[in-house]
C-alpha atoms as a PDB file:
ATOM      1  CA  UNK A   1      -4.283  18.253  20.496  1.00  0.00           C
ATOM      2  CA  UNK A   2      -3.103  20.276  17.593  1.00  0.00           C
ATOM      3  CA  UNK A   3      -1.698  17.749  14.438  1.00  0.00           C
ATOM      4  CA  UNK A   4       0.952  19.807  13.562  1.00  0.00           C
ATOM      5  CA  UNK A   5       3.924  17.950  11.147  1.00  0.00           C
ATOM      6  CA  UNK A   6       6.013  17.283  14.088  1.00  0.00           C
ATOM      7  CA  UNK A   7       3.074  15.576  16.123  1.00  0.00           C
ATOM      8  CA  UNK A   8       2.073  13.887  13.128  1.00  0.00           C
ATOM      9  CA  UNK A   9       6.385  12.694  12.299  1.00  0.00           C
ATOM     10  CA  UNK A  10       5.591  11.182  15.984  1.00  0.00           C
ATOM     11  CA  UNK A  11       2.227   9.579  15.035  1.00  0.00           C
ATOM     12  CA  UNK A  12       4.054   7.797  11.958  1.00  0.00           C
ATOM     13  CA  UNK A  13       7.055   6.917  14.540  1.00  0.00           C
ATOM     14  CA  UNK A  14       4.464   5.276  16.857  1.00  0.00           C
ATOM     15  CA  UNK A  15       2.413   3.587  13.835  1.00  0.00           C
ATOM     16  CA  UNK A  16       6.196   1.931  12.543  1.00  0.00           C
ATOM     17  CA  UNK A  17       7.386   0.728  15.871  1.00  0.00           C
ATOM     18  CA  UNK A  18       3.962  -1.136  16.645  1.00  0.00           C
ATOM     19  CA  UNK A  19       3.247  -2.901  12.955  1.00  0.00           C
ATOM     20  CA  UNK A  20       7.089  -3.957  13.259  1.00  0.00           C
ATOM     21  CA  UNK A  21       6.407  -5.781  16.686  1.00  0.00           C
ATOM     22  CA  UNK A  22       3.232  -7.107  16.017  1.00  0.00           C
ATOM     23  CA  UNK A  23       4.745  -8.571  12.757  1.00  0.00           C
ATOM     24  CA  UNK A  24       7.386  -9.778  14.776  1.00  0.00           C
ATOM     25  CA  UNK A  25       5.196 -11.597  17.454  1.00  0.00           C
ATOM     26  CA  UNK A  26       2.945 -13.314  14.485  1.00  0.00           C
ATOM     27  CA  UNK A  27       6.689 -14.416  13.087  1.00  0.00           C
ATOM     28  CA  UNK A  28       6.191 -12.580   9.882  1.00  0.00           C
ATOM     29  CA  UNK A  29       9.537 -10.565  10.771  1.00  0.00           C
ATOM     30  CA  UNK A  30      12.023 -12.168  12.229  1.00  0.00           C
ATOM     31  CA  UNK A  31      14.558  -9.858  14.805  1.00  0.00           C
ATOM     32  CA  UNK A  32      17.330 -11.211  13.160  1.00  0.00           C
ATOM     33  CA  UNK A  33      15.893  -9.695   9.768  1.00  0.00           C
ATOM     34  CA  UNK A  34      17.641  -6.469   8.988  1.00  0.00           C
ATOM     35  CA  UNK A  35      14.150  -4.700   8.742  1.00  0.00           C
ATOM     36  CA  UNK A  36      13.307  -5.281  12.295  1.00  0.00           C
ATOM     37  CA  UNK A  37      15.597  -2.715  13.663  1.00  0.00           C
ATOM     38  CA  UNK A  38      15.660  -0.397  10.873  1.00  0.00           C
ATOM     39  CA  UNK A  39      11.989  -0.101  11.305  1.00  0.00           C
ATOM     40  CA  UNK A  40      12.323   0.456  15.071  1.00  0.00           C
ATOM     41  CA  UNK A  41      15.245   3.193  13.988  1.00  0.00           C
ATOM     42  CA  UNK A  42      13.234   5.108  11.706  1.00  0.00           C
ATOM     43  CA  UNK A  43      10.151   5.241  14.137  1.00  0.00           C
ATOM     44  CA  UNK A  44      12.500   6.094  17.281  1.00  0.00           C
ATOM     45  CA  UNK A  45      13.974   8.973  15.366  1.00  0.00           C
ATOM     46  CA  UNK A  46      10.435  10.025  13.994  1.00  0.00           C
ATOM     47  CA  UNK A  47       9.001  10.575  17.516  1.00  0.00           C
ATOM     48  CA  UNK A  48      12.280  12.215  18.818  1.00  0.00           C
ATOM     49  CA  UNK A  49      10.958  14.667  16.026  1.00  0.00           C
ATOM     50  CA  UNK A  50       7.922  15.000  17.284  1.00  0.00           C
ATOM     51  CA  UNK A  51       9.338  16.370  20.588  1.00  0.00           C
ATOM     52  CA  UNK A  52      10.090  19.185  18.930  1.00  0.00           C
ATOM     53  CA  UNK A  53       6.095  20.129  19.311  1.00  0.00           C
ATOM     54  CA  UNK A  54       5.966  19.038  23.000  1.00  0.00           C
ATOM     55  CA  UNK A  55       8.673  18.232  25.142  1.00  0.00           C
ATOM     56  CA  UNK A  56       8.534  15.444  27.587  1.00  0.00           C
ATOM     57  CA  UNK A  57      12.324  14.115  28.988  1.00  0.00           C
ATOM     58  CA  UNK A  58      11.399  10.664  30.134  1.00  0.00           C
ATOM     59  CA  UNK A  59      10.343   9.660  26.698  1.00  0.00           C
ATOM     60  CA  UNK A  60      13.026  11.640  24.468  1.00  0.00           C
ATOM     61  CA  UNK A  61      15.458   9.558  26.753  1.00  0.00           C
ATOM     62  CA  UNK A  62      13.130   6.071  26.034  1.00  0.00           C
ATOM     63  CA  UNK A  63      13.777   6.971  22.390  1.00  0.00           C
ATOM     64  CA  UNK A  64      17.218   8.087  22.482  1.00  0.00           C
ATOM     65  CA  UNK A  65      17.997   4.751  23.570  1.00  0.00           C
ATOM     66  CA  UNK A  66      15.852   2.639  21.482  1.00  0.00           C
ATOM     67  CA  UNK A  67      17.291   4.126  18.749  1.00  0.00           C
ATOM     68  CA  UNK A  68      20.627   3.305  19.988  1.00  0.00           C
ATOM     69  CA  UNK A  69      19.622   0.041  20.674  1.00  0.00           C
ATOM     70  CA  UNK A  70      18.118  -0.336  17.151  1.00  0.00           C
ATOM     71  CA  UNK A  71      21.827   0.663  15.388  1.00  0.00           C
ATOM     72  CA  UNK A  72      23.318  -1.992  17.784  1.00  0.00           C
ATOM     73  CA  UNK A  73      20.626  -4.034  16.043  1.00  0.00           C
ATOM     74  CA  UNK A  74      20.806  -2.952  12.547  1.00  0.00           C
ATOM     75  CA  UNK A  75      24.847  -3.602  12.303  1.00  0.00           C
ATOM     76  CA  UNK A  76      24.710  -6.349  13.744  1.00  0.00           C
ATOM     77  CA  UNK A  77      21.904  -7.929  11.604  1.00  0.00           C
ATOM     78  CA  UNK A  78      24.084  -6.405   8.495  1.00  0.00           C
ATOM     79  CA  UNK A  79      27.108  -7.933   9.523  1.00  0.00           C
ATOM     80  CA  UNK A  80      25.328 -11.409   9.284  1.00  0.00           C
ATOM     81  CA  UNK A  81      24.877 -11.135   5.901  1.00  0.00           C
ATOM     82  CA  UNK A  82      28.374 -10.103   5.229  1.00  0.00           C
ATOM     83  CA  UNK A  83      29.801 -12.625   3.151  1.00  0.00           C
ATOM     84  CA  UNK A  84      33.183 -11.926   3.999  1.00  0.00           C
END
């Protein structure tokens, strides 16, 4: 496998995603915390980058919607903290 920049935009992606769970499951980050889905947003839309190298449907439609999920997410956490 060739580590080109968009392969390696995908590896980052991948390396986000997972620290931001497993922080989540040892209740370091909480997914009410803002961070939670902004870190699953920035590594969705880093391995939808990556399918620019190799193209594979199932997964750019996995990551489509986890990013989609993630905004969902992200407003809503931001919203919390809206004083007014």
């Amino acid at each position: 496998m060739e580590l080109n920049p968009f392969t390696a935009a995908g590896m980052v992606g991948t390396t986000i995603i997972l620290v931001a769970y497993f922080a989540n499951q040892r209740d370091w980050l909480s997914s009410r915390d803002w961070r939670f889905p902004a870190s699953n947003l920035v590594g969705a839309l880093l391995i939808l980058v990556s399918f620019h190298a190799g193209w594979n449907l199932p997964s750019v439609v996995i990551e489509v919607f986890w990013s989609a999920i993630s905004l969902y997410g992200l407003a809503r956490s931001l919203r919390r903290r809206d004083p007014g």
